[in-house]
Protein backbone atom coordinates (compact mmCIF):
# COMPACT_ATOMS: atom_id res chain seq x y z
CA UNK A 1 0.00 0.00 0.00
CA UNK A 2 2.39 1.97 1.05
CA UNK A 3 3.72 2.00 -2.98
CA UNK A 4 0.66 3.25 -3.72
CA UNK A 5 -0.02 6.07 -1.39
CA UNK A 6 4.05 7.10 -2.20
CA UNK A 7 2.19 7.52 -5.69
CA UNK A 8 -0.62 9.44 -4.86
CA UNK A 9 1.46 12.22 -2.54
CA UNK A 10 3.77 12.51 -5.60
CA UNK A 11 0.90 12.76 -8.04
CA UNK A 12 -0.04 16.21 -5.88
CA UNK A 13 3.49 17.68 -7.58
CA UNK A 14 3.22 16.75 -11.09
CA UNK A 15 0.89 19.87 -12.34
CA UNK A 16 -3.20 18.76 -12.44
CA UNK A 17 -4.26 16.22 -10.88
CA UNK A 18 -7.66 15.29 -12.47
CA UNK A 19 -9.05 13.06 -9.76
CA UNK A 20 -12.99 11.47 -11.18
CA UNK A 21 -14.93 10.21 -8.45
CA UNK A 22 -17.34 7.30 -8.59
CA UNK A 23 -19.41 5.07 -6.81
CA UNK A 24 -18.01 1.10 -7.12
CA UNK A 25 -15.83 -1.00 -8.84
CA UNK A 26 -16.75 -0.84 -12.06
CA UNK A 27 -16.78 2.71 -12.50
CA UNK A 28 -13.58 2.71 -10.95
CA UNK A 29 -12.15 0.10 -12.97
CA UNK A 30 -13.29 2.02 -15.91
CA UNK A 31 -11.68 5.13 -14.76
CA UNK A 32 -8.22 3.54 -14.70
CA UNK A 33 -8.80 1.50 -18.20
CA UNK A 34 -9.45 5.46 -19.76
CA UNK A 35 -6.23 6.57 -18.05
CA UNK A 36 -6.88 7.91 -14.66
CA UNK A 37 -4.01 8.12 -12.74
CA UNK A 38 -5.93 7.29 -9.22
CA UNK A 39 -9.66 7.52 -8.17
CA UNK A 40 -11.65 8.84 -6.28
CA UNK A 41 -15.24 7.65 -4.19
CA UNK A 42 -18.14 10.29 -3.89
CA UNK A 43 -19.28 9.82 -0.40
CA UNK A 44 -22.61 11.20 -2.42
CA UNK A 45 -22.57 8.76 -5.16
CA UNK A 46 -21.73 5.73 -2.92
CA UNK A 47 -24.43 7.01 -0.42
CA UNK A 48 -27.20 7.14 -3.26
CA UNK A 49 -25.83 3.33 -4.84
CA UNK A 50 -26.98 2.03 -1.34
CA UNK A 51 -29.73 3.78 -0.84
CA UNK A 52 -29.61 6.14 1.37
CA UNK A 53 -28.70 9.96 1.77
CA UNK A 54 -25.89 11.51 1.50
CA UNK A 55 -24.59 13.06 5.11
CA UNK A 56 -23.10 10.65 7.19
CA UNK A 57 -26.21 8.30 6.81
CA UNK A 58 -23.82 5.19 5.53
CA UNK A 59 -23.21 2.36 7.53
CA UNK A 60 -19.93 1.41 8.01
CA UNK A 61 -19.91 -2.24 6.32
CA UNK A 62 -21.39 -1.14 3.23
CA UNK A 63 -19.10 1.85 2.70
CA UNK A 64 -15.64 -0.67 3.74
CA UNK A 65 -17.15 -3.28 1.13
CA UNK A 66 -17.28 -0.48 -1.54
CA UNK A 67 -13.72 -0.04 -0.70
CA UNK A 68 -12.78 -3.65 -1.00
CA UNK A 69 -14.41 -3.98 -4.04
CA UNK A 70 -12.79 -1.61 -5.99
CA UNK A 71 -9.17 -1.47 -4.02
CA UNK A 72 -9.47 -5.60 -5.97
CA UNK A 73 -10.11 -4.47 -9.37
CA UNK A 74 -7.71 -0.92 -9.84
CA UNK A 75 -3.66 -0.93 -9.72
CA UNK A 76 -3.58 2.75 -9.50
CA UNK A 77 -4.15 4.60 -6.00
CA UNK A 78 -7.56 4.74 -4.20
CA UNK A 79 -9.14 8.13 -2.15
CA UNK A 80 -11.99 8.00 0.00
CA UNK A 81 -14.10 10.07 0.93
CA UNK A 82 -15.19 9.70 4.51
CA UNK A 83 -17.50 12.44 4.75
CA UNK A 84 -17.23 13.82 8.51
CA UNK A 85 -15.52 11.05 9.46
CA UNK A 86 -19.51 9.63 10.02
CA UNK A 87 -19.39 10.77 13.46
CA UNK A 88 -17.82 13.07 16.21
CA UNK A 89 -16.66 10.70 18.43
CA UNK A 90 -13.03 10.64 18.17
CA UNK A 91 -12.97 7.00 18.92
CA UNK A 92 -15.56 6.29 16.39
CA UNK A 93 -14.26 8.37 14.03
CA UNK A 94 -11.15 6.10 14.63
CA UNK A 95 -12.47 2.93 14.17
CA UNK A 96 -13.97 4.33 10.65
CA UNK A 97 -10.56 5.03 9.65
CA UNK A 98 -9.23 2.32 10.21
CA UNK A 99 -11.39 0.23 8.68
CA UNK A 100 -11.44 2.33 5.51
CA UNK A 101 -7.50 1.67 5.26
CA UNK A 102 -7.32 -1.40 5.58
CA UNK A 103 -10.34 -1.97 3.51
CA UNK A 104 -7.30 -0.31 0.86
CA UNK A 105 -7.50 3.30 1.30
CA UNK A 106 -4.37 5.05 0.71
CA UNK A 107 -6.45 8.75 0.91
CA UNK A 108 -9.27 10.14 2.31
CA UNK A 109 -11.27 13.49 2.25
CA UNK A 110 -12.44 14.44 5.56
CA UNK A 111 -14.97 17.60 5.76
CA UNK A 112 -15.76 20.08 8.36
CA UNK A 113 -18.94 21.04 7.20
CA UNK A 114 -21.22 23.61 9.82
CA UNK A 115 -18.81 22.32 13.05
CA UNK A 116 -16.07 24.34 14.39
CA UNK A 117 -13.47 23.60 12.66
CA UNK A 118 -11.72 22.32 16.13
CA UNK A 119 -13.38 19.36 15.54
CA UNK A 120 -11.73 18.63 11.90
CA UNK A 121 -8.45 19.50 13.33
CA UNK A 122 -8.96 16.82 15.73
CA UNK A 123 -10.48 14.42 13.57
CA UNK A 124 -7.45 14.87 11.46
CA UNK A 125 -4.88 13.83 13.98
CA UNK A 126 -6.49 11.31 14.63
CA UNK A 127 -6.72 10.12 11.03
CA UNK A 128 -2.49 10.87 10.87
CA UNK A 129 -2.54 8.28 14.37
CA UNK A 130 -4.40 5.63 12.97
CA UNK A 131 -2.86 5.75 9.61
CA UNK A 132 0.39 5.90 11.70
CA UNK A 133 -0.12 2.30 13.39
CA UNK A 134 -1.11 0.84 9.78
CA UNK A 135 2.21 2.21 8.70
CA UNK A 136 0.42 3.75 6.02
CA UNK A 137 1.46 7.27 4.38
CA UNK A 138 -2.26 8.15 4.33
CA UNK A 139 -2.58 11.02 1.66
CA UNK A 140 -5.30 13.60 4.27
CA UNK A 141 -7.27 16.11 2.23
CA UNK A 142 -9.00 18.81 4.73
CA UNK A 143 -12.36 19.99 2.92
CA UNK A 144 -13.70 22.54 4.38
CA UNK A 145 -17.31 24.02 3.44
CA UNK A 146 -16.44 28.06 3.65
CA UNK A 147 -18.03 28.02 0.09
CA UNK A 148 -19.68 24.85 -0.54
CA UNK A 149 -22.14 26.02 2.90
CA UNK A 150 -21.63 29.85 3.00
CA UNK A 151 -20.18 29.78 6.25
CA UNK A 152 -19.15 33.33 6.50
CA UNK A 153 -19.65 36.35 4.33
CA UNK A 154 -18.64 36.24 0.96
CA UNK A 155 -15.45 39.47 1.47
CA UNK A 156 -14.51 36.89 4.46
CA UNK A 157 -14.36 33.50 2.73
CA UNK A 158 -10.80 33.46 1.34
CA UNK A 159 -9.28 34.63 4.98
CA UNK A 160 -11.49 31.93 6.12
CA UNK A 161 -10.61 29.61 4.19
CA UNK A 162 -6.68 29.91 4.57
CA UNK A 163 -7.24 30.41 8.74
CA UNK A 164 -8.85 27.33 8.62
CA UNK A 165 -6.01 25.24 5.86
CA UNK A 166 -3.27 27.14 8.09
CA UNK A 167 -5.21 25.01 11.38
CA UNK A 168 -5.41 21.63 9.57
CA UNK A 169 -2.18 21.54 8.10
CA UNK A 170 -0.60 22.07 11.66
CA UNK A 171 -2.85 18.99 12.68
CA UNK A 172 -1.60 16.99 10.28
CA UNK A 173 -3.05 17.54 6.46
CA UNK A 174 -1.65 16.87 3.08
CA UNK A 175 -4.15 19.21 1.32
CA UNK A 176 -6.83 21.53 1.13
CA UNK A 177 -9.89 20.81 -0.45
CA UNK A 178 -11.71 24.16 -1.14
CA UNK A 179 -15.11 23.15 -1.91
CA UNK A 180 -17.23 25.66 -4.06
CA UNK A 181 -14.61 28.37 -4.77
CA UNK A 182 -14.97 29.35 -8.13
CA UNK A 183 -13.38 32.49 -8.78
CA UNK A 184 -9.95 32.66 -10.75
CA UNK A 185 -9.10 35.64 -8.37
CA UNK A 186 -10.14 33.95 -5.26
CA UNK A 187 -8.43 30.95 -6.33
CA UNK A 188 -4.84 32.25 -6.76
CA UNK A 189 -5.30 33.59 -3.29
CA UNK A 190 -6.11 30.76 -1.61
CA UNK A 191 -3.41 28.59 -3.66
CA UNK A 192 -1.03 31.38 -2.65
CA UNK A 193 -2.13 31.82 1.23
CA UNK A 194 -1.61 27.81 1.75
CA UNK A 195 0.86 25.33 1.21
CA UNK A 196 -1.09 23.02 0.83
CA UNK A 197 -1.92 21.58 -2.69
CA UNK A 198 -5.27 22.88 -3.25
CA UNK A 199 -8.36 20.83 -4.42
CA UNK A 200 -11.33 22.67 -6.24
CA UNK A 201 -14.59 21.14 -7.12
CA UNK A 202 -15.45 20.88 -11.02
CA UNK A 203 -18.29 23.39 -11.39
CA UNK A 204 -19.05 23.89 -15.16
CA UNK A 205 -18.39 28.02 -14.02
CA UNK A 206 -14.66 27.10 -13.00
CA UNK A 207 -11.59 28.23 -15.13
CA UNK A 208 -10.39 25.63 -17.80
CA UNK A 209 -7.66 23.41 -16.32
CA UNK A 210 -5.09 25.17 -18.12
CA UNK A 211 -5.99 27.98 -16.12
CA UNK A 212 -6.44 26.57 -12.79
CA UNK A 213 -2.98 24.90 -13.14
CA UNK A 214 -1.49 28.33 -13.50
CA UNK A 215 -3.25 29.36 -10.55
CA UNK A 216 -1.54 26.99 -8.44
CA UNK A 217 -4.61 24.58 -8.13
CA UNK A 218 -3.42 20.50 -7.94
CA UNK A 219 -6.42 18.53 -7.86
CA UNK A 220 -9.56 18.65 -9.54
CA UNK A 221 -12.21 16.70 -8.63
CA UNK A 222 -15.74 15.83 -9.90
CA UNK A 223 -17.54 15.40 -6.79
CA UNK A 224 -20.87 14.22 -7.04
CA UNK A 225 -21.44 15.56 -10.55
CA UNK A 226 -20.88 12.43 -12.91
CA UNK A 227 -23.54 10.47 -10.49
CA UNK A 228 -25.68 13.25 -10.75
CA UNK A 229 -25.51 12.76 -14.72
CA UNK A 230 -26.27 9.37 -14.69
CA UNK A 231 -28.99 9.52 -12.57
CA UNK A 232 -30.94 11.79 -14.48
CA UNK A 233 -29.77 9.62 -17.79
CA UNK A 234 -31.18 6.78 -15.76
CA UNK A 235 -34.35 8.46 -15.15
CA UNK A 236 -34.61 9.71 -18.80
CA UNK A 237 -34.69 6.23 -20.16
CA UNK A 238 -36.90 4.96 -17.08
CA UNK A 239 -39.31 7.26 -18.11
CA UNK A 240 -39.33 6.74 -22.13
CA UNK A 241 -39.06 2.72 -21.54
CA UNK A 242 -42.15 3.01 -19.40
CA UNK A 243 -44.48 5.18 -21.81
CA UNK A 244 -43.05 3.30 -24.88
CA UNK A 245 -41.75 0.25 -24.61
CA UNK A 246 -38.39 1.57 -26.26
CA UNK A 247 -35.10 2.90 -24.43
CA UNK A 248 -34.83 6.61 -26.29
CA UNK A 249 -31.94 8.11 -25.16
CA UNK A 250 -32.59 12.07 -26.89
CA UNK A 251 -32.84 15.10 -24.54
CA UNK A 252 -31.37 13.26 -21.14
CA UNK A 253 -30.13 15.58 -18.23
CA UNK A 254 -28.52 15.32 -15.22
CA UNK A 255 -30.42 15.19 -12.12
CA UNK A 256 -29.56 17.95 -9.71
CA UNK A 257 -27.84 17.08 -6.50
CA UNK A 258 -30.92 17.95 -4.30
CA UNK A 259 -32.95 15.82 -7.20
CA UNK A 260 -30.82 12.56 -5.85
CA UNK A 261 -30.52 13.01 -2.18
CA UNK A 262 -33.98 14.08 -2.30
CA UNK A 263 -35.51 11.03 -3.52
CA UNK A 264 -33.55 8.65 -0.19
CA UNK A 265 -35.16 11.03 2.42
């Protein structure tokens, strides 16, 4: 394992990293047969393939089997993403870690969401600990929700943002994961405030990644986005097979976000 987290720090250095995030073993199997130089779980898209909601609603067998699963079929490096860590018990949060490493996990994303972002900074050593006594270089990306949740006011959000990446790094992160940010300007300041490699989310409004290379960005992820395609594909064809009888694939969408978790609550 350790090879392949080695791999996935050094990827972090090596310009763009574009990082597609999916929902089993197939789709990550396919990710690596079109090139993909690691991949990625949504906690979203995982969430919605067992039926249930995304925010921290997974149980902790099905998400380690979805690791399993595809850590068997892919060669290239795996990342996780652990949500809040599914709880705020330390211990817990622990036990979740560890089971997601040794399920094959050589990343994770861990989030702060609404909490103080104390508690990530905790839940982050404890992540470097537990990856520790695995002897596993475990690759930590800090997301925090500044953006993503509109946690402060929107002059405030880059200081915010780079208080906060200044707080995790000293608890042990490898990177920031700026959820939402979108702006070229507000970009290069965060990239430049941090020293952290910084992670944006692949909005359709977000520079090209030319661009965000330049601006110091080194990871680019799709989130939730590609599941949120195919669910409103899915539902396209539903919806024609059921009125016709035939599977007519014109005029298909994605399903929003809110569309998807919606329909598990």
């Amino acid at each position: 394992m350790n090879a392949l987290a080695t791999q996935f720090h050094q990827l972090h250095q090596q310009g763009l990293l574009i990082l597609t995030n999916v929902a089993d073993a197939t789709g990550a199997r396919l990710v690596e047969h079109l090139g993909g130089k690691a991949v990625a779980t949504s906690s979203a898209a995982v969430a919605w393939a067992h039926g249930y909601p995304d925010g921290n609603t997974l149980p902790l067998e099905r998400l380690v089997s979805t690791v399993e699963s595809i850590a068997r079929v892919i060669s290239i490096p795996l990342t996780v993403d652990v949500e809040a860590g599914y709880s705020d018990d330390l211990g817990r949060v622990a036990e979740v870690l560890d089971a997601v490493i040794a399920a094959g996990a050589v990343g994770i994303n861990i989030e702060d969401g609404s909490a103080d972002p104390e508690l990530l900074a905790r839940k982050i050593e404890v992540a470097r600990q537990v990856a520790g006594k695995r002897d596993v270089q475990l690759f930590i990306n800090a997301r925090t929700d500044v953006y993503l949740k509109s946690l402060v006011p929107a002059e405030d959000r880059v200081a915010e943002t780079l208080h906060r990446a200044a707080l995790y790094q000293a608890a042990g992160a490898d990177g920031l994961f700026a959820a939402g940010v979108t702006s070229a300007y507000e970009i290069e300041a965060i990239c430049k405030g941090t020293a952290l490699p910084v992670n944006v989310l692949g909005f359709a409004c977000l520079p090209s990644p030319e661009e965000l290379q330049a601006l110091g960005v080194r990871r680019l992820s799709a989130g939730s986005g590609i599941a949120e395609f195919l669910y409103g594909a899915m539902g396209g064809l539903v919806k024609s097979f059921l009125a016709s009888g035939k599977l007519d694939s014109h005029d298909l969408k994605a399903f929003t976000y809110g569309e998807v978790n919606g329909l598990l609550k």
